[in-house]
Protein backbone atom coordinates (compact mmCIF):
# COMPACT_ATOMS: atom_id res chain seq x y z
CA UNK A 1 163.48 187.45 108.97
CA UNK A 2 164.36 184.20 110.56
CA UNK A 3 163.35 183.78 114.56
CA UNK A 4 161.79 181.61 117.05
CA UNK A 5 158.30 181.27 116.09
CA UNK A 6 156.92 182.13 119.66
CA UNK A 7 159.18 185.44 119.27
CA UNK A 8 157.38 186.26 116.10
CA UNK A 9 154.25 185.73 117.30
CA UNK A 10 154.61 188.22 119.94
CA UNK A 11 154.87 190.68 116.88
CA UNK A 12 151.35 191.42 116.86
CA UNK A 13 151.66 192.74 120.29
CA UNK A 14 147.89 192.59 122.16
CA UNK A 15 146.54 190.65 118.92
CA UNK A 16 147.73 187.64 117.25
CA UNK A 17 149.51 187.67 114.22
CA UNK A 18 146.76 186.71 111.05
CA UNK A 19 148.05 184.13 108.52
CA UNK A 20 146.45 183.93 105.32
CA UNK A 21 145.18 181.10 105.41
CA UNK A 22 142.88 181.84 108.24
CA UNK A 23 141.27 184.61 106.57
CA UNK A 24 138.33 184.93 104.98
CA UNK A 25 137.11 186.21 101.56
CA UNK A 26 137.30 190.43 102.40
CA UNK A 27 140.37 189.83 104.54
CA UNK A 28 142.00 188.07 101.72
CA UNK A 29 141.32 190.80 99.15
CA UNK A 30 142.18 193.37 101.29
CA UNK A 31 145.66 190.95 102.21
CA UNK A 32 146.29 190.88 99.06
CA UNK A 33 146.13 194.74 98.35
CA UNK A 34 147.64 195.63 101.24
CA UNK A 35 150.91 193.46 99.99
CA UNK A 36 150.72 195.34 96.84
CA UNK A 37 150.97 198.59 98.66
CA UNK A 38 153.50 197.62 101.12
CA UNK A 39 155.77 195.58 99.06
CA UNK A 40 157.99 198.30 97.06
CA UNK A 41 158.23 200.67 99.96
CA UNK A 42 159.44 197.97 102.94
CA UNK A 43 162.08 197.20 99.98
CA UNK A 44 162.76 200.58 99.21
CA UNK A 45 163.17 201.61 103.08
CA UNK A 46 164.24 198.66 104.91
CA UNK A 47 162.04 197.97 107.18
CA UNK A 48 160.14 194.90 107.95
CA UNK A 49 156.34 194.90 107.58
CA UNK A 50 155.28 191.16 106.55
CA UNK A 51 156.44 188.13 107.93
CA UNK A 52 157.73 185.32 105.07
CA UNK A 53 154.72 183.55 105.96
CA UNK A 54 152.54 186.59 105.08
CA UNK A 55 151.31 187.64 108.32
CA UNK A 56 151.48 191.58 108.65
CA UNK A 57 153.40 192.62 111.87
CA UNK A 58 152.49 196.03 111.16
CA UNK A 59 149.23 198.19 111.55
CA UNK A 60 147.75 195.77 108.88
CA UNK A 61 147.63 192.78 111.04
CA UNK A 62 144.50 194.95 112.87
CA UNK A 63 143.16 196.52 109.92
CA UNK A 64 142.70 193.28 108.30
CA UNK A 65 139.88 192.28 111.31
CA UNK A 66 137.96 194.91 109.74
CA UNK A 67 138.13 194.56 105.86
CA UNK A 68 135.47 197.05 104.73
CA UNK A 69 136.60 200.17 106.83
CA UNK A 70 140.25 198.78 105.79
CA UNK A 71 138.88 199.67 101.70
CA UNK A 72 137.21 202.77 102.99
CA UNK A 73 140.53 203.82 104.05
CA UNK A 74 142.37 202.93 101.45
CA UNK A 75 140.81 205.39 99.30
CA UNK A 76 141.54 208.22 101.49
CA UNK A 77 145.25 207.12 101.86
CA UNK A 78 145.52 207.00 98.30
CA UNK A 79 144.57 210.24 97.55
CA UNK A 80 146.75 211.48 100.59
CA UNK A 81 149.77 209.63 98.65
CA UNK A 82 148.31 211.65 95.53
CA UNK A 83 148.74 214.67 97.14
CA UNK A 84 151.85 215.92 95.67
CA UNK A 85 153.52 216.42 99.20
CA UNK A 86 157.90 215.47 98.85
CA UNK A 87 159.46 212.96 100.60
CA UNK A 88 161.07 214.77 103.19
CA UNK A 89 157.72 216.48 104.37
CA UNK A 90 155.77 213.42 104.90
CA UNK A 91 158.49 211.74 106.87
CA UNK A 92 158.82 214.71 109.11
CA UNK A 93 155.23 214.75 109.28
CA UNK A 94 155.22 211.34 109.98
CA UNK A 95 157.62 210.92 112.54
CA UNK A 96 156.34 213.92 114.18
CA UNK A 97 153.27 212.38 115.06
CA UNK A 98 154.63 208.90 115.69
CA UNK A 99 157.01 210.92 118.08
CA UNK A 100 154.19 211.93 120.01
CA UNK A 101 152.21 209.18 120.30
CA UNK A 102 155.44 206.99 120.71
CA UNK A 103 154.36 204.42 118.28
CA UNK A 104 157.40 201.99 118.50
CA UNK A 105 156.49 200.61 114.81
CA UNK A 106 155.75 204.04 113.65
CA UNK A 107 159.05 205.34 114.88
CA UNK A 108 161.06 202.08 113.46
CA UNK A 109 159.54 202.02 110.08
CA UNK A 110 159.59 205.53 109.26
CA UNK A 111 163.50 205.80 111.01
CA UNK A 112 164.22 203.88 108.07
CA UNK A 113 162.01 205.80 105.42
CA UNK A 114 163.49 209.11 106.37
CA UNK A 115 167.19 207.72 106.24
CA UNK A 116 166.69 206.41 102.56
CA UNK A 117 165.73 209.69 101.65
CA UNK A 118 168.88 210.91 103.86
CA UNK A 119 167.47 212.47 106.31
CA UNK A 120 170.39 212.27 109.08
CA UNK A 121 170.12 210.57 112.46
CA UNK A 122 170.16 213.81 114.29
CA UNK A 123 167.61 215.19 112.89
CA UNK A 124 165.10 212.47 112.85
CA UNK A 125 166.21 212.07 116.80
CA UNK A 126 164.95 215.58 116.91
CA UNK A 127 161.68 215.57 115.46
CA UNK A 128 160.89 212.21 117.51
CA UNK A 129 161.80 213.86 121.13
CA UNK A 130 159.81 216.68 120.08
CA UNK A 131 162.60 219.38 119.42
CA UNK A 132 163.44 221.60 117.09
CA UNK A 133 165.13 219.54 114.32
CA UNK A 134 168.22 221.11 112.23
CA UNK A 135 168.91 220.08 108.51
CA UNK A 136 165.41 220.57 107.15
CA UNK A 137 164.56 222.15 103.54
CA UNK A 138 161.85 225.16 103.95
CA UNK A 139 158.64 223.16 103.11
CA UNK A 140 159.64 220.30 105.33
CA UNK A 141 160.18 222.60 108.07
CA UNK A 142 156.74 224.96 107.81
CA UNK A 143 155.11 220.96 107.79
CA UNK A 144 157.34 219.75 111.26
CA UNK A 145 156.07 223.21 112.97
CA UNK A 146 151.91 222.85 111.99
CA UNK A 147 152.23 218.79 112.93
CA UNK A 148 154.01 220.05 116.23
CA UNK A 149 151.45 222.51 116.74
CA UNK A 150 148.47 220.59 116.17
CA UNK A 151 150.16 217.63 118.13
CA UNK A 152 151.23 219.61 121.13
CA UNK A 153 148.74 222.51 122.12
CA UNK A 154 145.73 221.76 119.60
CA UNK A 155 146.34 225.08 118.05
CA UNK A 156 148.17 226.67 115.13
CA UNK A 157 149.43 229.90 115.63
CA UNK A 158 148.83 232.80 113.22
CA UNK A 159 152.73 232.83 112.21
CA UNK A 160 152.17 228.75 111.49
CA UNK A 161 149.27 228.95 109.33
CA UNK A 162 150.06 231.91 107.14
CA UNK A 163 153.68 230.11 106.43
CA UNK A 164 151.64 227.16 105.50
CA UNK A 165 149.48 229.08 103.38
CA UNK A 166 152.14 230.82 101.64
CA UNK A 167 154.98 227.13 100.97
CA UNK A 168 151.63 225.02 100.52
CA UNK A 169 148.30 226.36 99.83
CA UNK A 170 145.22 225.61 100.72
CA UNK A 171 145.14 222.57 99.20
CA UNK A 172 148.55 221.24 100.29
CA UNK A 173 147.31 222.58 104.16
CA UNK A 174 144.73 219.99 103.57
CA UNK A 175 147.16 217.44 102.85
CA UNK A 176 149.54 217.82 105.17
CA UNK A 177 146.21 217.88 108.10
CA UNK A 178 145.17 214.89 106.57
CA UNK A 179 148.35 212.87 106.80
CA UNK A 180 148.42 213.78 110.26
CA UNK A 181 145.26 212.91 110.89
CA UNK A 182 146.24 209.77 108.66
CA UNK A 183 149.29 208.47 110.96
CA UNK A 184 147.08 209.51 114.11
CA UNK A 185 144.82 207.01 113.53
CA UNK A 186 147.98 204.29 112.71
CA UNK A 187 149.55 205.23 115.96
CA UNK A 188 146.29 204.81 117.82
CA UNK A 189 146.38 201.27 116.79
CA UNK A 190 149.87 200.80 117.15
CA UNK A 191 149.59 202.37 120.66
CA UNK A 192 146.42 200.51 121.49
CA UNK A 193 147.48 197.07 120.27
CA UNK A 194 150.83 197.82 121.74
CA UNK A 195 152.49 196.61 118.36
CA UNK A 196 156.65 196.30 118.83
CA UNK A 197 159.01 197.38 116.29
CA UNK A 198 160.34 193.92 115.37
């Protein structure tokens, strides 16, 4: 990504962009990690998440100014990732919840994770204006309507639940609330920190 530096800088939206080598001893570790994780999937997707000097434009660059909660959550992202949930359902979980917080990063970065697992334009327009979106397998469909739930009246009808109970389980119920509650808490910083798609 080549650009005027000053336009790069503005990146990090309310906070400045963190180079590497102004952090300290946690933030490096965690840096360090954090390119590990983020590395194959930007490639994979598309999307740009790290600067070529290192600095994170992404969530990261404020989850870095707080390295120890940064670990802590790294666990519970893991085992999120472990989850067993497809492709198609976390991105339509995703962007449901980045649609409704309008997280401008969220909806950029995950645009481009749901198209490389083809999710069509249409539909991914849908989910993010908070419709009804066409083109979706069962599962990912039983996961838009309990994210849209949760996300738009705090409730989950009976209808909602029991279809979630009967495509996912209890355990993948669990899941699916906890990557929602997951990319909640990303699009609270995003939101907060007013963090631009790039």
């Amino acid at each position: 990504m080549t650009s005027d530096r000053s336009d790069l800088d503005r990146l990090g939206g309310r906070l400045a962009l963190l180079s590497p080598d102004e952090l300290d001893d946690a933030q490096r570790s965690v840096h360090r990690q954090l390119e590990a994780l983020t590395g194959p999937e930007t490639r994979h997707d598309g999307f740009v998440a790290q600067l070529d000097d290192g600095r994170f434009i992404d969530p990261f660059n404020a989850m870095l100014r707080s390295p120890e909660l940064t670990i802590g959550l790294g666990g519970w992202i893991r085992e999120i990732a472990r989850s067993g949930l497809s492709d198609d359902v976390r991105q339509v979980v995703i962007l449901t919840v980045a649609g409704a917080w309008d997280a401008e990063y969220e909806i950029y970065a995950h645009r481009a994770a749901a198209r490389a697992i083809g999710m069509s334009d249409n539909t991914i327009d849908a989910i993010l204006a908070g419709a009804a979106p066409d083109g979706l397998g069962a599962e990912a469909t039983v996961a838009h309507d309990l994210a849209a739930a949760l996300l738009r009246t705090h409730d989950v009808p009976d209808v909602v639940y029991e279809a979630c109970l009967r495509v996912f389980g209890e355990s993948g119920t669990i899941a699916i609330l906890s990557l929602i509650a997951q990319y909640q808490m990303v699009s609270s910083l995003l939101v907060c920190f007013r963090v631009p798609a790039p």
